[in-house]
C-alpha atoms as a PDB file:
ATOM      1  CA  UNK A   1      57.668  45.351 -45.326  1.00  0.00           C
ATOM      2  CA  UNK A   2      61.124  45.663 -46.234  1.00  0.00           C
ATOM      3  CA  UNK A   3      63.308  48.937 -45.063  1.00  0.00           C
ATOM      4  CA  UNK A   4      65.405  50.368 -47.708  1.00  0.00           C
ATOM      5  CA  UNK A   5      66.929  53.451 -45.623  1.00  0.00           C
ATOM      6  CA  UNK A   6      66.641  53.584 -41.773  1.00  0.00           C
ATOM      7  CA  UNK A   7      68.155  57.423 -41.625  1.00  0.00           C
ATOM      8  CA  UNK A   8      66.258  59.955 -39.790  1.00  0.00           C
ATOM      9  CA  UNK A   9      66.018  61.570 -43.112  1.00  0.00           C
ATOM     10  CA  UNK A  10      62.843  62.400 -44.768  1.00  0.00           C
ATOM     11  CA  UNK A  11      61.038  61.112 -47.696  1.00  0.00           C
ATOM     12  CA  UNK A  12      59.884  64.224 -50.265  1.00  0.00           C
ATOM     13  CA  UNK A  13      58.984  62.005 -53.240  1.00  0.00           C
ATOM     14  CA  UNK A  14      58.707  58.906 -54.601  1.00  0.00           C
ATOM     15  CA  UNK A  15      58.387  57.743 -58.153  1.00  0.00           C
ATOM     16  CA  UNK A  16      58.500  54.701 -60.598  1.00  0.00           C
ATOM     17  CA  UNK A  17      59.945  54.449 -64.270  1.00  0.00           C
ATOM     18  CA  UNK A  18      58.338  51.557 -66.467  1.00  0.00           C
ATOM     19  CA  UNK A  19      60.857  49.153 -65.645  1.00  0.00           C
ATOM     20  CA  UNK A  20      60.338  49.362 -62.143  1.00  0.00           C
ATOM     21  CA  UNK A  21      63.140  51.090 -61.264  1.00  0.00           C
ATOM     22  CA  UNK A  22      62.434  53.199 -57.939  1.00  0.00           C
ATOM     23  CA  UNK A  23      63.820  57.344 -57.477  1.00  0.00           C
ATOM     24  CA  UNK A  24      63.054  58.531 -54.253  1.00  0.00           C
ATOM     25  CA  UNK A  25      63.650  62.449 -53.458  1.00  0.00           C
ATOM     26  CA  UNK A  26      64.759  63.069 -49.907  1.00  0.00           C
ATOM     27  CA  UNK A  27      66.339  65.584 -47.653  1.00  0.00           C
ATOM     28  CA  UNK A  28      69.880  64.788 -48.253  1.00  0.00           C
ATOM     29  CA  UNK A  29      69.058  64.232 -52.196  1.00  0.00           C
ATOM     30  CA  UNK A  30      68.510  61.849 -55.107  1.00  0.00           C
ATOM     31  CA  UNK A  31      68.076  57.886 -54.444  1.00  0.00           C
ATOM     32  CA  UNK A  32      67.528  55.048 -56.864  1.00  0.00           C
ATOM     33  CA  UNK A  33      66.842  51.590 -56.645  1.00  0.00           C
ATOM     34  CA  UNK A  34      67.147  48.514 -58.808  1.00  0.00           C
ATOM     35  CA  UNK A  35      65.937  46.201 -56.480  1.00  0.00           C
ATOM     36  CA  UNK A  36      62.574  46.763 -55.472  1.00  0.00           C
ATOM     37  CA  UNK A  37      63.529  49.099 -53.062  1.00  0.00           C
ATOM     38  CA  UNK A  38      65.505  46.540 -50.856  1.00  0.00           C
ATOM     39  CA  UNK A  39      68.793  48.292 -51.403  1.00  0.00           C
ATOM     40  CA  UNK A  40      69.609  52.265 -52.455  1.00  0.00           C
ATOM     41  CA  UNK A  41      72.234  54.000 -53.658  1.00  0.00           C
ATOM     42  CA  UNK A  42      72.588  58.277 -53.689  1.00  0.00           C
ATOM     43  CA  UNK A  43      72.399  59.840 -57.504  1.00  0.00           C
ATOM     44  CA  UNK A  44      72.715  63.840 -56.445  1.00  0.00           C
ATOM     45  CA  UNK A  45      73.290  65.557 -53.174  1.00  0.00           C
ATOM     46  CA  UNK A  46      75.598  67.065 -51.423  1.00  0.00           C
ATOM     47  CA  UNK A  47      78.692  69.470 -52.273  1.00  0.00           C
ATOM     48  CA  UNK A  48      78.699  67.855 -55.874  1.00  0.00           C
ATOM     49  CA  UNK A  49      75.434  68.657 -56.631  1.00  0.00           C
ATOM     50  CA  UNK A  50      74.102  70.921 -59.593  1.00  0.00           C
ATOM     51  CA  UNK A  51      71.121  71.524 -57.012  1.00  0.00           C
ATOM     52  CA  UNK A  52      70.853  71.914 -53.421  1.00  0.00           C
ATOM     53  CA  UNK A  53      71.098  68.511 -51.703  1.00  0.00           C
ATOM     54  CA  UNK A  54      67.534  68.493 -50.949  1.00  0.00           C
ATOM     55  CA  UNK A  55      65.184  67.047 -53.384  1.00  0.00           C
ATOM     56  CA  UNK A  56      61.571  68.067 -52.758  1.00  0.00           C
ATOM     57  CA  UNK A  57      59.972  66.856 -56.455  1.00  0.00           C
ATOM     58  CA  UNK A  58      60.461  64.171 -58.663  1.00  0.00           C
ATOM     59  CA  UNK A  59      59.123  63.380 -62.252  1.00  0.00           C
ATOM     60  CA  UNK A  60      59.876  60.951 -65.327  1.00  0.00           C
ATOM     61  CA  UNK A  61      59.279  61.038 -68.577  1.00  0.00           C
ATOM     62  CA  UNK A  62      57.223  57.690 -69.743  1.00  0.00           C
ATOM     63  CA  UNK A  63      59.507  55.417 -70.634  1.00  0.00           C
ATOM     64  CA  UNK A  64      60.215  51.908 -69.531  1.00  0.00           C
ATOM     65  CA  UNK A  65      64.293  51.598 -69.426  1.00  0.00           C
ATOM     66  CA  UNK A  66      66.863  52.567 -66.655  1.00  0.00           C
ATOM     67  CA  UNK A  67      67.800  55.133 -69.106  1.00  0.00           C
ATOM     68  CA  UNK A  68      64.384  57.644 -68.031  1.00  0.00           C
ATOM     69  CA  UNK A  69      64.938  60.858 -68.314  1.00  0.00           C
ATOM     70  CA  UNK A  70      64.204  62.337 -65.022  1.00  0.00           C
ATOM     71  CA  UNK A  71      63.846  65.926 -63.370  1.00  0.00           C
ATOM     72  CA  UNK A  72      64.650  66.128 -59.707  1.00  0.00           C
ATOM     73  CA  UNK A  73      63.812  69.863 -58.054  1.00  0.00           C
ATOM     74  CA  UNK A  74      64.673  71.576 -54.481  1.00  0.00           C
ATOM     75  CA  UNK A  75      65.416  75.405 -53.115  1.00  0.00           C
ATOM     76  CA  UNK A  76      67.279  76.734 -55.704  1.00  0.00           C
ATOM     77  CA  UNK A  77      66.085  75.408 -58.430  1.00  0.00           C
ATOM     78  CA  UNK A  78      65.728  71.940 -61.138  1.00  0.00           C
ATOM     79  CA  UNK A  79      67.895  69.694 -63.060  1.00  0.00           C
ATOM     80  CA  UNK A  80      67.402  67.017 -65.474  1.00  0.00           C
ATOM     81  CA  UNK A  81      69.492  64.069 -66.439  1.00  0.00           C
ATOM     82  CA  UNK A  82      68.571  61.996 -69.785  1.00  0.00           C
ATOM     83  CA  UNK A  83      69.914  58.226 -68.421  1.00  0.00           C
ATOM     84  CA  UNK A  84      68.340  57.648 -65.745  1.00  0.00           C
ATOM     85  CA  UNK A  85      70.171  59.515 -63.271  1.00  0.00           C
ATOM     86  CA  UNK A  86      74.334  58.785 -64.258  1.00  0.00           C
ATOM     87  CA  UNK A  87      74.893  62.445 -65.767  1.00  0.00           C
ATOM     88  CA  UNK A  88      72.898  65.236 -64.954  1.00  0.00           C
ATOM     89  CA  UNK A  89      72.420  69.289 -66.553  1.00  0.00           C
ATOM     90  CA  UNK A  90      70.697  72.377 -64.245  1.00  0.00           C
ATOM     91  CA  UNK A  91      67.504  73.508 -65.930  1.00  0.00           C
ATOM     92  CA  UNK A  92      67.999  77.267 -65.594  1.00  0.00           C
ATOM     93  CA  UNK A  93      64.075  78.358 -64.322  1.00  0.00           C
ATOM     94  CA  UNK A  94      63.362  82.267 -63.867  1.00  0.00           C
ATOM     95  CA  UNK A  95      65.276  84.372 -61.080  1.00  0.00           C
ATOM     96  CA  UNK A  96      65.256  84.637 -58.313  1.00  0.00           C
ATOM     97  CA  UNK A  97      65.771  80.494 -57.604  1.00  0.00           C
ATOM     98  CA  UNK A  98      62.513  79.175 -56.635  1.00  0.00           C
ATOM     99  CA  UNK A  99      61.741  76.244 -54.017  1.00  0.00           C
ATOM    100  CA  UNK A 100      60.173  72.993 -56.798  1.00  0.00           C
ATOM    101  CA  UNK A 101      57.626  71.961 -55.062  1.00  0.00           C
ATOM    102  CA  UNK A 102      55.879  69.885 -58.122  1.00  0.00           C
ATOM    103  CA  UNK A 103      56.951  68.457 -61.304  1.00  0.00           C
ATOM    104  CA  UNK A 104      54.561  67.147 -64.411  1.00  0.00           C
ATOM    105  CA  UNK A 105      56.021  65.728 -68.032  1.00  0.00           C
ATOM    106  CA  UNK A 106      53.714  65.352 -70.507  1.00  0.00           C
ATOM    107  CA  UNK A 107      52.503  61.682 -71.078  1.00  0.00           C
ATOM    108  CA  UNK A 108      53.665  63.007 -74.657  1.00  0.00           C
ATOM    109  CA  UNK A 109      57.044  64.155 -73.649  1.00  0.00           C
ATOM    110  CA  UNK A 110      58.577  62.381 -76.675  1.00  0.00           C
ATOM    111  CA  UNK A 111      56.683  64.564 -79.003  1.00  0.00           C
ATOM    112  CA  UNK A 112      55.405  67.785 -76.872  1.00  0.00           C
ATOM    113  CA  UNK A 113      58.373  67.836 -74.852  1.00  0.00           C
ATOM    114  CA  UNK A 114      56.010  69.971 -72.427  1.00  0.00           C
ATOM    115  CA  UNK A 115      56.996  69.946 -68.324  1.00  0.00           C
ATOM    116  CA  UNK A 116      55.501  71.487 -65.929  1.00  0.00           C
ATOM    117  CA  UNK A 117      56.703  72.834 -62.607  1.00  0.00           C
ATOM    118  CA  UNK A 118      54.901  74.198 -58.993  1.00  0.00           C
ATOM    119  CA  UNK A 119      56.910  76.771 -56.860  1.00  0.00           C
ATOM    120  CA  UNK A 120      56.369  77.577 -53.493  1.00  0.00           C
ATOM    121  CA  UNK A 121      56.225  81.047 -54.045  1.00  0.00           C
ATOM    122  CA  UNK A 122      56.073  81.946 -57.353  1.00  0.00           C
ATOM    123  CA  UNK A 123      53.300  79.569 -59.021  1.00  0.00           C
ATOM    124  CA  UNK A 124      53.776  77.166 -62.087  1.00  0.00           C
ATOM    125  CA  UNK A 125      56.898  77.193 -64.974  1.00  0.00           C
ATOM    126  CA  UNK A 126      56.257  75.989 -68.374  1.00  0.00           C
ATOM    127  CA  UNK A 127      58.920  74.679 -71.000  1.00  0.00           C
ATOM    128  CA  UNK A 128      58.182  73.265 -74.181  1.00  0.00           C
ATOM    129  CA  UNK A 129      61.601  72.036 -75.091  1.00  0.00           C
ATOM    130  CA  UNK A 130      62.031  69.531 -72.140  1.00  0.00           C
ATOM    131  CA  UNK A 131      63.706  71.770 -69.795  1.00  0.00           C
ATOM    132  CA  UNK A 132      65.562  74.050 -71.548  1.00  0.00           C
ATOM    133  CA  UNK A 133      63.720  77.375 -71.375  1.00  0.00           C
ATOM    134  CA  UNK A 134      60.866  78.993 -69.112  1.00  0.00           C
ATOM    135  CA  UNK A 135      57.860  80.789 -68.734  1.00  0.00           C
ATOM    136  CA  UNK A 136      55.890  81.990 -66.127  1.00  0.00           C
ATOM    137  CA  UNK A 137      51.990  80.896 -66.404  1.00  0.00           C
ATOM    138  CA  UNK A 138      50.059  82.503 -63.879  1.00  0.00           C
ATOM    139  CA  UNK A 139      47.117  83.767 -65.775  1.00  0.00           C
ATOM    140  CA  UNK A 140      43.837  83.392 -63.107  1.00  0.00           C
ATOM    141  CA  UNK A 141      46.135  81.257 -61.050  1.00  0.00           C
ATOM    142  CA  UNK A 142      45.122  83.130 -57.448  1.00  0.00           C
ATOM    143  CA  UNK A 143      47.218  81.578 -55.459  1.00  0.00           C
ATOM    144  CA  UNK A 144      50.700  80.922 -56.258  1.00  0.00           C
ATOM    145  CA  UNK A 145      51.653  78.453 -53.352  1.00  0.00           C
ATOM    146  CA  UNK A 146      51.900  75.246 -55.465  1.00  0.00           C
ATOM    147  CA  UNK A 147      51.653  71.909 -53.569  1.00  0.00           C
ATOM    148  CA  UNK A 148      50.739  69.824 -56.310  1.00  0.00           C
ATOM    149  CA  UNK A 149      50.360  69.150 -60.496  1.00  0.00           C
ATOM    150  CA  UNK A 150      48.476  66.646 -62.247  1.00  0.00           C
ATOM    151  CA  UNK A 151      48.051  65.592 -66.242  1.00  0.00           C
ATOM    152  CA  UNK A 152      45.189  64.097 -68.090  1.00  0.00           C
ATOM    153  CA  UNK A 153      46.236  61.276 -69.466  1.00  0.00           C
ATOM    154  CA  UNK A 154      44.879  62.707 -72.381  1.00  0.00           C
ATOM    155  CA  UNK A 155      47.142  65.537 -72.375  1.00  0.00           C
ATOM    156  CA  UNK A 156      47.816  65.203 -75.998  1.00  0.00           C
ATOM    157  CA  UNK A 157      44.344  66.295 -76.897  1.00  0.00           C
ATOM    158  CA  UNK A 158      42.608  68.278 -73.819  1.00  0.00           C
ATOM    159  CA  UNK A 159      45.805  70.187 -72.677  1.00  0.00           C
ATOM    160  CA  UNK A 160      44.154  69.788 -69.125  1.00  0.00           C
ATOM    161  CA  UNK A 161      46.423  70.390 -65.852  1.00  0.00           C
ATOM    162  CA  UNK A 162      45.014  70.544 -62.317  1.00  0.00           C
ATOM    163  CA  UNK A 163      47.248  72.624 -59.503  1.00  0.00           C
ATOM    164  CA  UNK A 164      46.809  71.989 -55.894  1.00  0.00           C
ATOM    165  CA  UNK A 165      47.400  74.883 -53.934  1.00  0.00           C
ATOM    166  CA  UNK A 166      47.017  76.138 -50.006  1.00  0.00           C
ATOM    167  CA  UNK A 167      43.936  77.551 -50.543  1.00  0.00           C
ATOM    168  CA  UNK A 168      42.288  75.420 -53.157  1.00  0.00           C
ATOM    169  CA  UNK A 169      42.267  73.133 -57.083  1.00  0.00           C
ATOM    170  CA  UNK A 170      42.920  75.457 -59.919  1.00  0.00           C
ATOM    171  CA  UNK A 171      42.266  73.893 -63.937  1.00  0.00           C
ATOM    172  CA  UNK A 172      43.883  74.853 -66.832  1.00  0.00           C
ATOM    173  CA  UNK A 173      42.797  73.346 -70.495  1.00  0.00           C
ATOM    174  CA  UNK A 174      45.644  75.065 -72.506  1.00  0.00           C
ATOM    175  CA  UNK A 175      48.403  73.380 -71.205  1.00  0.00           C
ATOM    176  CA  UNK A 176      49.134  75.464 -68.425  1.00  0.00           C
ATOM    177  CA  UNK A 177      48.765  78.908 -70.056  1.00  0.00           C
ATOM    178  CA  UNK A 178      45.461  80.373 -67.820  1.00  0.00           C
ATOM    179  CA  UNK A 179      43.777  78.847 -64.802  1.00  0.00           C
ATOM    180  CA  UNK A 180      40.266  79.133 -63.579  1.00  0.00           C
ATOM    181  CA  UNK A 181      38.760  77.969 -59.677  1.00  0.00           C
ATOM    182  CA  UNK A 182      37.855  74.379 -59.555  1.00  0.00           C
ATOM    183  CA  UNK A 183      36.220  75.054 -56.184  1.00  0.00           C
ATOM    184  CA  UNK A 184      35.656  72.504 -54.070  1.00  0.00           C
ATOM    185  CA  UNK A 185      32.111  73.714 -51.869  1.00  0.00           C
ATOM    186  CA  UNK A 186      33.153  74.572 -48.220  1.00  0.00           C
ATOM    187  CA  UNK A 187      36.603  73.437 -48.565  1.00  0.00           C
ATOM    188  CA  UNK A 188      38.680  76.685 -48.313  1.00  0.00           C
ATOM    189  CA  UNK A 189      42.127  74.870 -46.967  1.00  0.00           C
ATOM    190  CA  UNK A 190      45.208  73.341 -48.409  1.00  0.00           C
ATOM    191  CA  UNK A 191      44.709  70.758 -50.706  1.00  0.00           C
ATOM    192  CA  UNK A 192      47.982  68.361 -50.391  1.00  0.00           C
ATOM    193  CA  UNK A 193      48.018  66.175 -53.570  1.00  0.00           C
ATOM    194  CA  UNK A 194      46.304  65.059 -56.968  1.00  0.00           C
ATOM    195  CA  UNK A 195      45.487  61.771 -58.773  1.00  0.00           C
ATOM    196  CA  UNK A 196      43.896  61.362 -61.614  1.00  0.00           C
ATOM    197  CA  UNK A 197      42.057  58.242 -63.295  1.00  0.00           C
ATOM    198  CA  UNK A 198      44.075  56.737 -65.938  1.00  0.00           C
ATOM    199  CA  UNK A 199      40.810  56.888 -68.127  1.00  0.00           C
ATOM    200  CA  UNK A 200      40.583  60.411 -67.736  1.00  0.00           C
ATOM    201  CA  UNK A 201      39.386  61.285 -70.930  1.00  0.00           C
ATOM    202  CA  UNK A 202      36.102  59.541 -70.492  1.00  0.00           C
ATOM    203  CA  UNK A 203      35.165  59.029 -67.023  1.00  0.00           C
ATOM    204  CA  UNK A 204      37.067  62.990 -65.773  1.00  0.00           C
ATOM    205  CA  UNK A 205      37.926  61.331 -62.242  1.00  0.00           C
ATOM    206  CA  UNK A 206      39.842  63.548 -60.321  1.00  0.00           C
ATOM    207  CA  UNK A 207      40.873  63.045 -56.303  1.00  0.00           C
ATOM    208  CA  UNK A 208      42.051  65.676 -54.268  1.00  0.00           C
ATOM    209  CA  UNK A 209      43.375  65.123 -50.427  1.00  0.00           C
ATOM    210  CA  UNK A 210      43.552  67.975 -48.107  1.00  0.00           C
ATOM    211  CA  UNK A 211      44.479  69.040 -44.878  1.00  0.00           C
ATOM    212  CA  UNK A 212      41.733  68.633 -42.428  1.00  0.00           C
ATOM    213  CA  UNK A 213      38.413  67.436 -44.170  1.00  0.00           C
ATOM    214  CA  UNK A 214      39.663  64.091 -46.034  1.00  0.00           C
ATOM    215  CA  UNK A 215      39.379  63.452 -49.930  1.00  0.00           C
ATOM    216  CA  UNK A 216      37.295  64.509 -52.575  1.00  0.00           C
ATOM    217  CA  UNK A 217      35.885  62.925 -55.691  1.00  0.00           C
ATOM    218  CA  UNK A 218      35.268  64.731 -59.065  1.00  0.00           C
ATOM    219  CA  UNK A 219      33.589  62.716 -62.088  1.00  0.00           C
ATOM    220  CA  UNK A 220      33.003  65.789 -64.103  1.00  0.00           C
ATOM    221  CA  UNK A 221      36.592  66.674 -64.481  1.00  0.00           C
ATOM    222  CA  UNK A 222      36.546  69.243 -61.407  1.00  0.00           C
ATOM    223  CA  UNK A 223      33.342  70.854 -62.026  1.00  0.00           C
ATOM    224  CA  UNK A 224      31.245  69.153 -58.717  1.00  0.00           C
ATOM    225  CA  UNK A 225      32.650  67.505 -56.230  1.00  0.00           C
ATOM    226  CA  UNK A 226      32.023  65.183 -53.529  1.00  0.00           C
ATOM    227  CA  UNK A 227      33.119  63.854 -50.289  1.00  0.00           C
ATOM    228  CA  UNK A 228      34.301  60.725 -49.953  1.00  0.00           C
ATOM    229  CA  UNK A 229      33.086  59.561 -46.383  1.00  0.00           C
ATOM    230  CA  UNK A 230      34.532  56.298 -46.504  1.00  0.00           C
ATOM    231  CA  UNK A 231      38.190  57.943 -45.674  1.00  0.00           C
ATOM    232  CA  UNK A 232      37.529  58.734 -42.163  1.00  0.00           C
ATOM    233  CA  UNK A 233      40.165  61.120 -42.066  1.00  0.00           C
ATOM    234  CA  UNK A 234      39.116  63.041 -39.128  1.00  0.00           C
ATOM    235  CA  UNK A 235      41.604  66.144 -38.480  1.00  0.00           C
ATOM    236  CA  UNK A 236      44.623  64.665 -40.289  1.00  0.00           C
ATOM    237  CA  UNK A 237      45.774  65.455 -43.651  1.00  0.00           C
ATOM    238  CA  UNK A 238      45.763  62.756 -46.192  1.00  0.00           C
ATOM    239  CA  UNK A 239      49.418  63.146 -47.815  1.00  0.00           C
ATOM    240  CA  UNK A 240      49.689  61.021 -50.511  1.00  0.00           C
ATOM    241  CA  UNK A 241      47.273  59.135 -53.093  1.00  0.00           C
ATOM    242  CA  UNK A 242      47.165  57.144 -56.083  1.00  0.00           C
ATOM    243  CA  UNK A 243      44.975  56.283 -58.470  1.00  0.00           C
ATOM    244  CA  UNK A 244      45.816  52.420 -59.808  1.00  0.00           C
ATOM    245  CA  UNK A 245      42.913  52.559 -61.937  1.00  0.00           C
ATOM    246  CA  UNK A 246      39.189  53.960 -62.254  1.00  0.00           C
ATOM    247  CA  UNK A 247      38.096  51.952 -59.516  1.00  0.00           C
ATOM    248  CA  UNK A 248      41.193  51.296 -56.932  1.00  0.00           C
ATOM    249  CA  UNK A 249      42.845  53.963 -55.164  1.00  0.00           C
ATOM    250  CA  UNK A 250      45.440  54.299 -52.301  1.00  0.00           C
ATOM    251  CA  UNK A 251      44.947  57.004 -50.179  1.00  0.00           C
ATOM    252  CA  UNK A 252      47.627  57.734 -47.088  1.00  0.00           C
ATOM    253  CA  UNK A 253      46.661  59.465 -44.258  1.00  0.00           C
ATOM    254  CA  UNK A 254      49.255  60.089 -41.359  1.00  0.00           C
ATOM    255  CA  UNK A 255      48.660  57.032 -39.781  1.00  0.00           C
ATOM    256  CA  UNK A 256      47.921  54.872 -42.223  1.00  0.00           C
ATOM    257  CA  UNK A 257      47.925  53.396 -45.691  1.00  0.00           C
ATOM    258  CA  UNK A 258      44.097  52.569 -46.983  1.00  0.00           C
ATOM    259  CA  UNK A 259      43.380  50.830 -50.414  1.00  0.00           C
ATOM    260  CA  UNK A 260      39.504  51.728 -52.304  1.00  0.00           C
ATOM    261  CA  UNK A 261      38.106  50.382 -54.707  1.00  0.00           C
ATOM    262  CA  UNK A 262      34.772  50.470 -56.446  1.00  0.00           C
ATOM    263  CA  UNK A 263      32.661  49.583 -59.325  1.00  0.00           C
ATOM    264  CA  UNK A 264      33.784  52.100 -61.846  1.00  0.00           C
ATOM    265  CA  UNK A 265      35.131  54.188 -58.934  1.00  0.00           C
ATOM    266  CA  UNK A 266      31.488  55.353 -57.631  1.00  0.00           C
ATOM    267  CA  UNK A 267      30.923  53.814 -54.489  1.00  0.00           C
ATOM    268  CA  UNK A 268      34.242  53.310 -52.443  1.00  0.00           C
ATOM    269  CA  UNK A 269      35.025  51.341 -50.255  1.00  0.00           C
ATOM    270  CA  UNK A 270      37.807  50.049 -47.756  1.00  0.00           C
ATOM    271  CA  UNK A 271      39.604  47.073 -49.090  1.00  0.00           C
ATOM    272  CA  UNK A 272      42.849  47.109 -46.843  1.00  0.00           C
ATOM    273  CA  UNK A 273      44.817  49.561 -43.928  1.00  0.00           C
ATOM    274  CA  UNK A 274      47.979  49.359 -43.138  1.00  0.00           C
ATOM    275  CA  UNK A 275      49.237  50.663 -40.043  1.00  0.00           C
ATOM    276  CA  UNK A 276      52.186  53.455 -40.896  1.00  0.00           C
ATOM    277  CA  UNK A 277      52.931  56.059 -38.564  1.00  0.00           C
ATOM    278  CA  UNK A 278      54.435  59.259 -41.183  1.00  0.00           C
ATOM    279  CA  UNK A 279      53.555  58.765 -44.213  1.00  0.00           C
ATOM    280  CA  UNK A 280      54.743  61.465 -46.529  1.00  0.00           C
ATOM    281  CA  UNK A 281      54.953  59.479 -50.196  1.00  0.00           C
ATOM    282  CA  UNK A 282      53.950  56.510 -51.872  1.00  0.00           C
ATOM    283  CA  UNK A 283      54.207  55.275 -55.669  1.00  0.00           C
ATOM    284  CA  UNK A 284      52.846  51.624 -57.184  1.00  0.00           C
ATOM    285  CA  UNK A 285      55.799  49.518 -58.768  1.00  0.00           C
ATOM    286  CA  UNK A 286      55.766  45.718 -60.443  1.00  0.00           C
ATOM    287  CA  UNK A 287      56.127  43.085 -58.072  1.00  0.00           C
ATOM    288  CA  UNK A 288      57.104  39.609 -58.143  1.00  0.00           C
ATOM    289  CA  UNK A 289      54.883  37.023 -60.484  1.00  0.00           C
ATOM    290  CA  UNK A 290      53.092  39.896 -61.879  1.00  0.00           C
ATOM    291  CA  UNK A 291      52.161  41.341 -58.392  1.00  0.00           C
ATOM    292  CA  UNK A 292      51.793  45.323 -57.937  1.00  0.00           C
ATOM    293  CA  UNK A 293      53.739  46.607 -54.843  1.00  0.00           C
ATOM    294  CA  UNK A 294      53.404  49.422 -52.868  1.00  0.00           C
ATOM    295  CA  UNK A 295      56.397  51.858 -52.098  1.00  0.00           C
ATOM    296  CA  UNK A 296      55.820  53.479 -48.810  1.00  0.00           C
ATOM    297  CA  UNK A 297      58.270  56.658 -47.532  1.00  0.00           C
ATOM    298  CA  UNK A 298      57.587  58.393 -43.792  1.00  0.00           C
ATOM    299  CA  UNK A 299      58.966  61.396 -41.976  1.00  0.00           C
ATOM    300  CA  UNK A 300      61.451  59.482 -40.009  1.00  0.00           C
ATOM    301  CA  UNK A 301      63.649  58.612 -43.263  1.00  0.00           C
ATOM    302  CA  UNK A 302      61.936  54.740 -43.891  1.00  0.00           C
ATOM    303  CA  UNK A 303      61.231  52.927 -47.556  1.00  0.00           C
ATOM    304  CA  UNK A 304      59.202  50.359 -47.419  1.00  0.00           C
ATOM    305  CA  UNK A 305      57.310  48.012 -49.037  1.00  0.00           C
ATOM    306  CA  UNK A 306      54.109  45.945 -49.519  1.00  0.00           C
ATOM    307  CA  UNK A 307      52.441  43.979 -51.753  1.00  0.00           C
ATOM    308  CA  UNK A 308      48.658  44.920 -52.625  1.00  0.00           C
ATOM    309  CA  UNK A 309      46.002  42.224 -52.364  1.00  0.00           C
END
């Protein structure tokens, strides 16, 4: 494990871009690195800031150059820069400014130019002209405390969009335009974070990680769920997951980092733990010779890394 910042300065978000090039959104702003998160360096925050020098969300468009285009969001608001972070331009959402709390491109940003963003307050923004103008779509959404947004891979075709909330999963198969329950039974808490299968389209795996009671598996694209016992997560949240592929998964509780995996993602098991006190965001990156590595950020302001068996 290698520490790229030793601050005592939170880690919101971390992300990815194709080329392995690392973003990581933090209380005092906008980080990249080029390096494999051994070194970073600060792309917004502070005084000179379009945005408040917090960054709480972080998103790319797919791409696989230095040159992503990228949308960083905090309290007041979102911006966007279109090379990777050098220049960037304030994406003016609806008054009053909202606190991002999500952020979703379309995998077919290049043609759709669809994003998506969660608000603490005020539920989830749509633009379909990568940034530029917004709409509120709120339609069935019931609670408008956003924690979390996921895209089918798929989005293309089935326009499908899950929002984690504090009180529950809401589904939306137009793009984000009206949202219906996808209850989870006896769960009625906050539901931290998302993943969804790459193959999403066929085999409709969804996770979601709450608060108190663990994670939950979905095969029928939210419709039933089930509890997956092999996270004992007891009475802490799990904070961050992953989903590598239909059958591996990294899940993070407080305490520790745990990679799943199982034969076309049905029966889970424990593969590996990792003992990290913290953890508050994680993301998947190339390693070395072909490797995957993990990207690990904690409360007290660490990076780090590991390499996945």
């Amino acid at each position: 494990m290698i520490d790229g910042l030793d601050s005592h300065d939170p880690v919101h978000a971390l992300i990815a871009v194709g080329d392995g090039t690392l973003y990581a959104g933090r209380r005092s702003g906008l980080y990249c690195s080029h390096d494999a998160a051994v070194s970073w360096r600060p792309l917004i925050g502070g005084s000179e800031a379009p945005l408040p020098a917090e960054v709480t969300a972080v998103a790319a468009a797919p791409g696989d150059t230095a040159q992503a285009t990228l949308f960083a969001g905090g309290q007041g608001g979102l911006v966007r820069s279109t090379d990777g972070g050098v220049q960037w331009r304030v994406c003016m959402l609806p008054p009053p400014p909202p606190l991002v709390t999500a952020i979703a491109v379309s995998p077919a940003y290049a043609a759709d130019r669809v994003v998506l963003v969660g608000t603490a307050e005020d539920g989830v923004f749509r633009s379909a002209d990568r940034g530029e103008r917004w709409a509120s779509w709120n339609f069935g959404l019931l609670d408008l405390r956003i924690l979390a947004l996921a895209l089918s891979p798929a989005f293309a075709v089935d326009e499908t969009v899950f929002a984690a909330t504090e009180t529950g999963i809401f589904r939306s198969t137009n793009g984000g335009r009206a949202w219906r329950e996808a209850m989870i039974p006896d769960c009625d808490e906050p539901v931290l974070c998302l993943a969804i299968s790459p193959d999403y389209a066929t085999d409709g795996l969804v996770y979601a990680a709450t608060e108190t009671t663990g994670l939950y598996r979905s095969a029928d694209g939210g419709m039933n769920w089930e509890h997956v016992t092999a996270v004992a997560a007891g009475a802490q949240p799990v904070n961050a997951i992953t989903c590598i592929s239909p059958a591996e998964i990294v899940v993070a509780l407080a305490d520790r980092l745990v990679l799943m995996q199982g034969a076309n993602a049905g029966y889970l098991r424990v593969v590996a733990q990792w003992p990290i006190d913290g953890i508050t965001a994680l993301t998947v990156a190339p390693g070395q010779a072909g490797h995957r590595m993990l990207v690990v950020g904690d409360t007290s302001g660490r990076i780090q890394r590991l390499m996945l068996p």
